[in-house]
Protein backbone atom coordinates (compact mmCIF):
# COMPACT_ATOMS: atom_id res chain seq x y z
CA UNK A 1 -18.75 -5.52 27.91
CA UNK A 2 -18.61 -2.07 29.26
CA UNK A 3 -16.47 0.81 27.95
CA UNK A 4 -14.53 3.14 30.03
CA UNK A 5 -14.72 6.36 30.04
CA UNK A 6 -11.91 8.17 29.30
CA UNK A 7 -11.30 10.84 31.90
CA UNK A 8 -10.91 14.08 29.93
CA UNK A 9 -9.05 16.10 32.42
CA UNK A 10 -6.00 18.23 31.54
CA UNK A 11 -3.06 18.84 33.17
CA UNK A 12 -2.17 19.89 36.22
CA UNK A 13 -2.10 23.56 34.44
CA UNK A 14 -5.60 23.40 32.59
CA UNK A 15 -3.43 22.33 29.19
CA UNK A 16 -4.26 20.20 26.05
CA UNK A 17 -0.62 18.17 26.13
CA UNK A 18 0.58 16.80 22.93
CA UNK A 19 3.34 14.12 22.10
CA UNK A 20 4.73 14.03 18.23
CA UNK A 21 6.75 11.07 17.77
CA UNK A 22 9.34 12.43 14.82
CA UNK A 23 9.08 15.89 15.78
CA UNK A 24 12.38 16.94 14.10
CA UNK A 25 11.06 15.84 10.34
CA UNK A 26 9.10 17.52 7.77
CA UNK A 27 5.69 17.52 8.96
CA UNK A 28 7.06 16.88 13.30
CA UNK A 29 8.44 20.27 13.19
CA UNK A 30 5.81 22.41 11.67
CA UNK A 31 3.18 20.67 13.53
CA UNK A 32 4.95 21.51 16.58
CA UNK A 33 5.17 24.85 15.63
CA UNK A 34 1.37 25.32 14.82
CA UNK A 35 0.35 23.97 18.28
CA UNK A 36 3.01 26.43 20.45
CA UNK A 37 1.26 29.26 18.31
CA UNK A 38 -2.19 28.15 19.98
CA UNK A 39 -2.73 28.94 23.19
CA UNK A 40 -3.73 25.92 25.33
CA UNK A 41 -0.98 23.50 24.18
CA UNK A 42 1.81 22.02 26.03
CA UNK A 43 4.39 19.58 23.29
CA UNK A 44 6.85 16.79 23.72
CA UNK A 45 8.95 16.27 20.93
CA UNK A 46 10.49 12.91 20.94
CA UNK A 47 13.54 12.00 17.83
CA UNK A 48 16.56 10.34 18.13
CA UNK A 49 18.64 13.56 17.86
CA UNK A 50 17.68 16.80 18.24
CA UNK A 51 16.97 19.88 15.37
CA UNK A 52 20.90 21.06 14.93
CA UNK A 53 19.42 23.71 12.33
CA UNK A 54 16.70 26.15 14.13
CA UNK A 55 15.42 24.07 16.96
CA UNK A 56 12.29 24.82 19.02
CA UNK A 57 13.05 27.42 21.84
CA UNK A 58 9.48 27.85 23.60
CA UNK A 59 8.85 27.43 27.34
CA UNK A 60 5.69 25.02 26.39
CA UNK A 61 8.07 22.84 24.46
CA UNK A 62 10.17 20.04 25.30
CA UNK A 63 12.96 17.94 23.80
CA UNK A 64 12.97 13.95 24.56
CA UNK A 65 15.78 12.11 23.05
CA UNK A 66 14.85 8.83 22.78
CA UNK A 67 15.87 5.37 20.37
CA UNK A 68 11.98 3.88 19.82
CA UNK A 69 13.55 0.71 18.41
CA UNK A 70 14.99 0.66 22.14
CA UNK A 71 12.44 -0.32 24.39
CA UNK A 72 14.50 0.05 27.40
CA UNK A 73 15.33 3.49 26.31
CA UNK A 74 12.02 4.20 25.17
CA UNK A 75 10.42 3.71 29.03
CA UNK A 76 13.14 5.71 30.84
CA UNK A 77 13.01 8.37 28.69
CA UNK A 78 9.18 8.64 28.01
CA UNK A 79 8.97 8.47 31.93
CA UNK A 80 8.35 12.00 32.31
CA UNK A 81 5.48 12.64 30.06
CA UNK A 82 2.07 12.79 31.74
CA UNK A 83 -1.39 13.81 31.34
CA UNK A 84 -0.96 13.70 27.72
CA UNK A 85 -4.30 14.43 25.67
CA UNK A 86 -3.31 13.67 22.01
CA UNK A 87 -0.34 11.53 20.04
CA UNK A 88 1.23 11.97 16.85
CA UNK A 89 2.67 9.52 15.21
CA UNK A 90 4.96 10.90 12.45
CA UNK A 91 7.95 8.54 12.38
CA UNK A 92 8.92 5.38 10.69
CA UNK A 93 12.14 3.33 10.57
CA UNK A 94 13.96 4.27 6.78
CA UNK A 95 17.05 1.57 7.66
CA UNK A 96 15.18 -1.39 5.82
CA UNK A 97 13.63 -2.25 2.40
CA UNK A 98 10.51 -0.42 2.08
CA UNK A 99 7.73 -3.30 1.90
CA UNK A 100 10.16 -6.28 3.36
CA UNK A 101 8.74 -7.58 6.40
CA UNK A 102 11.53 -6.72 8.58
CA UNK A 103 10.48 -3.07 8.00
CA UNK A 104 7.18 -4.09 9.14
CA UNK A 105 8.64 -5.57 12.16
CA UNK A 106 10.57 -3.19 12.76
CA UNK A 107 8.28 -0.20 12.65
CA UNK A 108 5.93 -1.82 14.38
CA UNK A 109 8.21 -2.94 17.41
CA UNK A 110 8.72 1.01 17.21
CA UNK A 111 5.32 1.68 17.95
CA UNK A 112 4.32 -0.47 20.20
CA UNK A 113 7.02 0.68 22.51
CA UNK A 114 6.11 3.84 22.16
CA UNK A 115 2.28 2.64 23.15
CA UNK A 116 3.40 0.88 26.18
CA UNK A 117 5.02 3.75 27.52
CA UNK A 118 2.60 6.02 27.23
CA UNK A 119 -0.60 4.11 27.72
CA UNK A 120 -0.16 3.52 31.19
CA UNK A 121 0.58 7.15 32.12
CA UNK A 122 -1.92 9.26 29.79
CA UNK A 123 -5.79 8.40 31.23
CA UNK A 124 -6.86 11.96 29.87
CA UNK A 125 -5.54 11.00 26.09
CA UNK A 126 -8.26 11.82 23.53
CA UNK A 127 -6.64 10.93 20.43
CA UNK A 128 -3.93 9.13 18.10
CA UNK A 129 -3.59 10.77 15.12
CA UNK A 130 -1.06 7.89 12.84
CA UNK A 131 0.86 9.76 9.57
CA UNK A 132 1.58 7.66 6.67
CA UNK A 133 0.96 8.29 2.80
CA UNK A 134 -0.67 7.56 0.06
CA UNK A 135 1.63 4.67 -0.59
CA UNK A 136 -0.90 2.88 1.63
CA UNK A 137 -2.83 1.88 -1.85
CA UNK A 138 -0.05 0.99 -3.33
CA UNK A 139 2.81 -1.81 -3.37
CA UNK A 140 6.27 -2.55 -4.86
CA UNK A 141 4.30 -4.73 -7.34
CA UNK A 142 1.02 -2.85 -8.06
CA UNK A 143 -1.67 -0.60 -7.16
CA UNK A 144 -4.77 -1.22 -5.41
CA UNK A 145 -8.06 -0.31 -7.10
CA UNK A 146 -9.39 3.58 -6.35
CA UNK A 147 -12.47 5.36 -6.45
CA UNK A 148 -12.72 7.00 -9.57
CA UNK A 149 -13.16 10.09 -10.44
CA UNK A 150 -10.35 10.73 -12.42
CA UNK A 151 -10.36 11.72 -16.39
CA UNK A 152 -10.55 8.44 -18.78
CA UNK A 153 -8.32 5.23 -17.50
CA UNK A 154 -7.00 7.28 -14.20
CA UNK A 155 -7.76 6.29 -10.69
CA UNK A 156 -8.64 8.52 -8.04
CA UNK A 157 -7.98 6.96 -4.20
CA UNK A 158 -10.40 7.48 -1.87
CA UNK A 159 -10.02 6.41 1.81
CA UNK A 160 -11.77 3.37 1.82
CA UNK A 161 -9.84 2.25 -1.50
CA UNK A 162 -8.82 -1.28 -0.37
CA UNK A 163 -5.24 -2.33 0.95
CA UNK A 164 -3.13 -3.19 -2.00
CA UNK A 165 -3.23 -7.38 -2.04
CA UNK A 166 0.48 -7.89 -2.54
CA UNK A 167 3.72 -6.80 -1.02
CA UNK A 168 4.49 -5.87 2.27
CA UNK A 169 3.14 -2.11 3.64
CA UNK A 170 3.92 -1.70 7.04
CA UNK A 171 1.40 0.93 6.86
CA UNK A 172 -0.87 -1.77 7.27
CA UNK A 173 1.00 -3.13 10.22
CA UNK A 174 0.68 0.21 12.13
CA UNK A 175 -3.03 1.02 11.47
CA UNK A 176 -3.66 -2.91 13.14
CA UNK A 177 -1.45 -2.55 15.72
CA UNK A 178 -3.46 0.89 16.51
CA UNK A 179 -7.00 -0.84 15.79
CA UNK A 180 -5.66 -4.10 18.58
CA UNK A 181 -4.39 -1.48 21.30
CA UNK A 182 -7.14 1.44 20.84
CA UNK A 183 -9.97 -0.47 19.87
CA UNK A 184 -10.73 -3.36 21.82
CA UNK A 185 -11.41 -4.17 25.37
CA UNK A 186 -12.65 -1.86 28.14
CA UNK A 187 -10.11 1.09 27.49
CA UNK A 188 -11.07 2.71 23.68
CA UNK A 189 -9.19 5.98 22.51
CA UNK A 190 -10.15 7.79 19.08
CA UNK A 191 -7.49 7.50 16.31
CA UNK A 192 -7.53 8.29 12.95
CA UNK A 193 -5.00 7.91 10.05
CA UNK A 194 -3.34 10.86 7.88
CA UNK A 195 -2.30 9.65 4.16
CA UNK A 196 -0.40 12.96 2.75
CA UNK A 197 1.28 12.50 -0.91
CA UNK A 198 4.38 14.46 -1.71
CA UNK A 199 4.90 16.13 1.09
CA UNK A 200 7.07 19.55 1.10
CA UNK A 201 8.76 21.00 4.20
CA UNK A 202 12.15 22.02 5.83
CA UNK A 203 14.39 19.54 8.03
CA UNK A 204 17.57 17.64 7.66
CA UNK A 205 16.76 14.96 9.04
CA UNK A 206 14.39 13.77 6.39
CA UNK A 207 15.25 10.39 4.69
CA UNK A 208 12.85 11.08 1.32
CA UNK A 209 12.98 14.94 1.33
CA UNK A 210 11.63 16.48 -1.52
CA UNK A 211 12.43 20.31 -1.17
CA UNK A 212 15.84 19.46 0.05
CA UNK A 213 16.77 17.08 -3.22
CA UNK A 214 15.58 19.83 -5.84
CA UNK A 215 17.09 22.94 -3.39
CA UNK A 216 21.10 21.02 -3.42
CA UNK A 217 20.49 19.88 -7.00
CA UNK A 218 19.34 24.07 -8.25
CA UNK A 219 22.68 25.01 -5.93
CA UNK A 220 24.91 22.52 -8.25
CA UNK A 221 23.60 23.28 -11.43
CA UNK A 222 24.46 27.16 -10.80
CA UNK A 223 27.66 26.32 -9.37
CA UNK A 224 28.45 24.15 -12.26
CA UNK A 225 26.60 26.27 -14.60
CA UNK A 226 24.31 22.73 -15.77
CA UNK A 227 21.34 22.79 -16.93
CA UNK A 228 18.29 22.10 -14.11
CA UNK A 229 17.00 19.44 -16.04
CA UNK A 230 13.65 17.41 -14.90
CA UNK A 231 14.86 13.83 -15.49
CA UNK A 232 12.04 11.30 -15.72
CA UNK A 233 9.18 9.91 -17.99
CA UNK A 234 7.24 12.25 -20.52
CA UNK A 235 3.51 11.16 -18.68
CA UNK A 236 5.06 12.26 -15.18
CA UNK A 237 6.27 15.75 -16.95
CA UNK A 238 3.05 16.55 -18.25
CA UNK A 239 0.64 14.67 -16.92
CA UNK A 240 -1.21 15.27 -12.99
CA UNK A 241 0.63 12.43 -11.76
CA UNK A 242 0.64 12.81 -7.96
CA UNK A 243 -0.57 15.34 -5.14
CA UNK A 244 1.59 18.02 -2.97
CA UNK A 245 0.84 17.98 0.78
CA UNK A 246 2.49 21.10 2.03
CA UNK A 247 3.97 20.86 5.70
CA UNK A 248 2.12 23.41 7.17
CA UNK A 249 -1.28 21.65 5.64
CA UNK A 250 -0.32 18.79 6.93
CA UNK A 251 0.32 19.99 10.25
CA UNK A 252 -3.23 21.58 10.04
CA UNK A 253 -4.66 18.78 9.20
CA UNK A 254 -3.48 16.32 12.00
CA UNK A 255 -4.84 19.03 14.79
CA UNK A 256 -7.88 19.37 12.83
CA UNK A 257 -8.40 15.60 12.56
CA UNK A 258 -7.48 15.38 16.44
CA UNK A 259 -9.96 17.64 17.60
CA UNK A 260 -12.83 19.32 15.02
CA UNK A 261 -12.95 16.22 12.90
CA UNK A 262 -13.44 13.64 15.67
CA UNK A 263 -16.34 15.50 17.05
CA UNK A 264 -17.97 15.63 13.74
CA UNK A 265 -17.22 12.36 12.52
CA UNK A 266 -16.66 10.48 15.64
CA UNK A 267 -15.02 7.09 15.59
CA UNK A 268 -12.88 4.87 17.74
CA UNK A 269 -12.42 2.21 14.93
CA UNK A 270 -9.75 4.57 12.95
CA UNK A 271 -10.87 7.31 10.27
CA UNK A 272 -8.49 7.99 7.78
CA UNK A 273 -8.07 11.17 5.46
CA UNK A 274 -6.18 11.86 2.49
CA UNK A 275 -3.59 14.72 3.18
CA UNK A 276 -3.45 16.98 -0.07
CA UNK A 277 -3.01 20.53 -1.17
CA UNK A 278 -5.87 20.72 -3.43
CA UNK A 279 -5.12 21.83 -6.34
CA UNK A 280 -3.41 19.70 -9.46
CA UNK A 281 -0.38 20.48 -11.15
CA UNK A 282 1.69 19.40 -13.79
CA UNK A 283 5.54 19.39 -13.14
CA UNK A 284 5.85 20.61 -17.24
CA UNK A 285 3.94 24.10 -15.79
CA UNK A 286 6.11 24.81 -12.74
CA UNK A 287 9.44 23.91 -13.10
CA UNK A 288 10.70 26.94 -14.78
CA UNK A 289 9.14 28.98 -12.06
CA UNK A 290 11.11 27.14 -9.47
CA UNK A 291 14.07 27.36 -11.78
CA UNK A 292 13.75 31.38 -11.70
CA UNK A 293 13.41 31.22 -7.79
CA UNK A 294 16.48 28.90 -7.55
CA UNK A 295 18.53 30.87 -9.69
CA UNK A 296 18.95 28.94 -12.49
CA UNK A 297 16.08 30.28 -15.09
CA UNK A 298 17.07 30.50 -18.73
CA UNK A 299 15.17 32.50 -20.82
CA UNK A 300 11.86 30.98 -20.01
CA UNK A 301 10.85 30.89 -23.79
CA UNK A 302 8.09 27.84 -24.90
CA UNK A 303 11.41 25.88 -26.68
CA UNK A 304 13.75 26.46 -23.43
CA UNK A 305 10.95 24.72 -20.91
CA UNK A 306 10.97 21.58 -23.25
CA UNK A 307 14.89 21.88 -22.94
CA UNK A 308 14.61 21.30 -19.73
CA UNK A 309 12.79 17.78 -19.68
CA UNK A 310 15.43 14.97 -20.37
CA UNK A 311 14.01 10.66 -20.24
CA UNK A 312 17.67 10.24 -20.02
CA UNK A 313 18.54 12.23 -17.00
CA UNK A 314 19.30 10.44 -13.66
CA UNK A 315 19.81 12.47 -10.65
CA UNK A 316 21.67 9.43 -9.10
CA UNK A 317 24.16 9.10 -11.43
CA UNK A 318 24.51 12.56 -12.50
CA UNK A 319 24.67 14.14 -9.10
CA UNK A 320 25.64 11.15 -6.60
CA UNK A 321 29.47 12.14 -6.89
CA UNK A 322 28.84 15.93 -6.08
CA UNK A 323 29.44 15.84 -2.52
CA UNK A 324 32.81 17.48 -2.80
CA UNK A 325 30.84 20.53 -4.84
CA UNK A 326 28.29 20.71 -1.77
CA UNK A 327 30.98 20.95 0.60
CA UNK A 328 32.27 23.83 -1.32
CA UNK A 329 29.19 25.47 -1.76
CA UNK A 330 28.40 25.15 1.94
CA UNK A 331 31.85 26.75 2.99
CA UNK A 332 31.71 29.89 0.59
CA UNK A 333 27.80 30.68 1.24
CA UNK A 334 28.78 30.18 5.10
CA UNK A 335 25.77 27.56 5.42
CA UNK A 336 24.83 25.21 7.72
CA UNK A 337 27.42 22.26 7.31
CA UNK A 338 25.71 19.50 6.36
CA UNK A 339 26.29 16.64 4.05
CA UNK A 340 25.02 16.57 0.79
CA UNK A 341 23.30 13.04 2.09
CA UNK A 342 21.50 14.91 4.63
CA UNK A 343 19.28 16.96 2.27
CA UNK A 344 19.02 15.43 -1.24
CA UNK A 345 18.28 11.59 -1.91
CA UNK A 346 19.09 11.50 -5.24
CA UNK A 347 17.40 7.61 -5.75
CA UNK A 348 14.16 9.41 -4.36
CA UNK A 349 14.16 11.82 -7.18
CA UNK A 350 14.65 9.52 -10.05
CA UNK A 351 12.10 7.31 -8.35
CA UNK A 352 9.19 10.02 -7.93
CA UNK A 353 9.74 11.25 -11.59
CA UNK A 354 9.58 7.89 -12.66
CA UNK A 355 6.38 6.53 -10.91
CA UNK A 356 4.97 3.92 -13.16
CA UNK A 357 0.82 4.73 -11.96
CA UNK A 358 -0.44 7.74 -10.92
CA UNK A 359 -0.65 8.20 -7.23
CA UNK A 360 -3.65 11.52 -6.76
CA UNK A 361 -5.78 11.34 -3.99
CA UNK A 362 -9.24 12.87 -3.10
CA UNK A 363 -9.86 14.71 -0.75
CA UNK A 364 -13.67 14.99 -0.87
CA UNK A 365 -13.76 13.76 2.71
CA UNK A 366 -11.97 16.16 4.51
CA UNK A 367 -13.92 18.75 2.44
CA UNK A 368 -17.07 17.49 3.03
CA UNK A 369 -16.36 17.52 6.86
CA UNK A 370 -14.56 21.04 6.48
CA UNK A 371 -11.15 21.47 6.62
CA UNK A 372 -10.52 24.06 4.01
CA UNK A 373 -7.08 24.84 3.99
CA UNK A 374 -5.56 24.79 0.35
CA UNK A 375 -2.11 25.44 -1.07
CA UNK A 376 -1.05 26.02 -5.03
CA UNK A 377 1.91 23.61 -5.39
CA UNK A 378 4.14 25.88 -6.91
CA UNK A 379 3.60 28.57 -3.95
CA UNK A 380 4.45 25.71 -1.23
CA UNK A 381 7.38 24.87 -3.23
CA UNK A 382 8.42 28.69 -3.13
CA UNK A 383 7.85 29.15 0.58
CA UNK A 384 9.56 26.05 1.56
CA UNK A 385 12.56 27.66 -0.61
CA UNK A 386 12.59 30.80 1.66
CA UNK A 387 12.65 28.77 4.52
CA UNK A 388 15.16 26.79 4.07
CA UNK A 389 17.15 29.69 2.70
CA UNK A 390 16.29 31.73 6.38
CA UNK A 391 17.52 28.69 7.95
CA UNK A 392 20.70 28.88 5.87
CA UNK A 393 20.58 25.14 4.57
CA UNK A 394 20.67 26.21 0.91
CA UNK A 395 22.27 29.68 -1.14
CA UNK A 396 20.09 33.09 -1.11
């Protein structure tokens, strides 16, 4: 059977045209931000709500409300976007049990919707560029098998580490759903998939934010003058137990994947690539640092750092009745009012310290091809600090 060519025109205005599908979280906003700094781009952002906190004001940028789980709502409001050249897919429905089939369903139904709306209207797109994580080689039950290249007993994934064999990863269910509608019959488009690990950025509207959790939890502990204790298991506080993927990497990444990396590596089957900073860490080396930054250093002496590790700590139970204390803290550093659910997921916290494998990626691919950008975790987790400080979500 004959394959179409995929007329390559731009708009009307001689303009790559971009849709991000989650444009308000983490990795949405920055992305959107790195393509209005290039010149060539025009962006839809499409969320349920918009930013309430420093949205987007650029004349090459525009809003779409829009419910994906809706597909009514979904085709009227999607209406207006045309001639659009690339996708990004950086959403996923958070209402349902992670791995459940329902959340499959559902985030799939999510997609698709999105697909038949813009399919029919976008004969000039190029590329889908899909976000999901490195949970893609893992389940609720257990890990698939890796690469190697790890020290003695660790794993290493690698992108073509298989699917894990049990649970329920709707990851799974996205990356098919992509293969079915970009892959076969006469109409092919190039997609690829973005796996990013512990990913650190600025949004409220986040559900498993990182830098938000550990920025409201600093804020209470100097309010309440408590220690800022890492709560977890002695292998996750000194061991290199899982990668950062810095926003603004990220964000890199996904334009680098949608355009450099497709003509080097060209596929329309779906190429996927780890999404990590590139260099290891050890929570046991940095967490003082961030302490200092946050305002709630001790002395920083060998004996206070181990102080500060606790097996019995949990950030559910010791912080999930400090809303009142966040509200207070919001109203005498004249923040942003948010609720303290709207930054910190304390279950996500005890969780992540707590991870019972190791979850590091390589990233010898996108080397190898040349993407090059690198961040230190401990500087991301500092500049994502700032930020969120500038935006006035958290205490100078």
């Amino acid at each position: 059977m004959a394959v179409e060519i995929i007329n390559t025109n731009l708009d009307a205005n001689g303009e790559l045209v971009a849709v991000i599908f989650g444009v308000t979280g983490l990795v949405g906003k920055q992305l959107a931000k790195t393509l209005l700094s290039t010149a060539g781009w025009k962006v839809y952002g499409v969320a349920r709500r918009p930013d309430n906190v420093s949205p987007i004001s650029h004349p090459k940028f525009h809003f779409i409300s829009c419910d994906l789980l809706d597909r009514r709502s979904v085709q009227q409001n999607l209406s207006p976007v045309r001639h659009v050249t690339h996708l990004f897919w950086i959403t996923w429905a958070a209402q349902l049990r992670l791995d459940s089939p329902d959340c499959s369903d559902q985030n799939r139904a999510m997609l698709a919707n999105a697909l038949d709306a813009i399919l029919p209207s976008a004969p000039a797109l190029r590329h889908v560029s899909l976000q999901t994580g490195i949970k893609h080689y893992a389940s609720l039950t257990r890990l698939a098998a890796g690469c190697g290249g790890g020290g003695e007993g660790e794993v290493v994934y690698c992108e073509d580490s298989p699917r894990a064999e049990s649970g329920n990863n709707f990851y799974y269910v996205l990356e098919d759903l992509l293969r079915e509608r970009l892959s076969c019959g006469r109409r092919m488009v190039a997609w690829s998939v973005l796996r990013p690990g512990l990913i650190l950025g600025c949004s409220n509207r986040t559900f498993f934010n990182f830098m938000g959790s550990l920025c409201v939890y600093g804020a209470i502990c100097k309010k309440l003058k408590m220690p800022f204790v890492f709560g977890g298991t002695a292998a996750c506080w000194e061991e290199v137990y899982i990668d950062g993927s810095d926003a603004r990497l990220t964000a890199e990444q996904h334009i680098w994947v949608a355009t450099k990396a497709v003509e080097i590596n060209a596929t329309a089957d779906g190429e996927a690539f780890n999404v990590c900073n590139g260099w290891s860490f050890r929570w046991k080396e940095i967490w003082g640092a961030v302490a200092e930054k946050l305002g709630v250093a001790t002395t920083g002496a060998e004996e206070e750092k181990e102080r500060m590790f606790s097996k019995e700590f949990h950030y559910t139970a010791a912080m999930g009745d400090k809303g009142k204390v966040w509200a207070e803290i919001v109203e005498e550093e004249g923040l942003v009012t948010t609720e303290m659910e709207e930054l910190a997921n304390w279950g996500f916290l005890d969780t992540l310290f707590r991870l019972p494998e190791k979850m590091v990626a390589s990233r010898a691919k996108s080397d190898r091809l040349g993407f090059n950008v690198k961040y230190k975790m401990l500087d991301s987790m500092l500049y994502w600090i700032d930020v969120m400080r500038n935006d006035k979500l958290i205490p100078s």
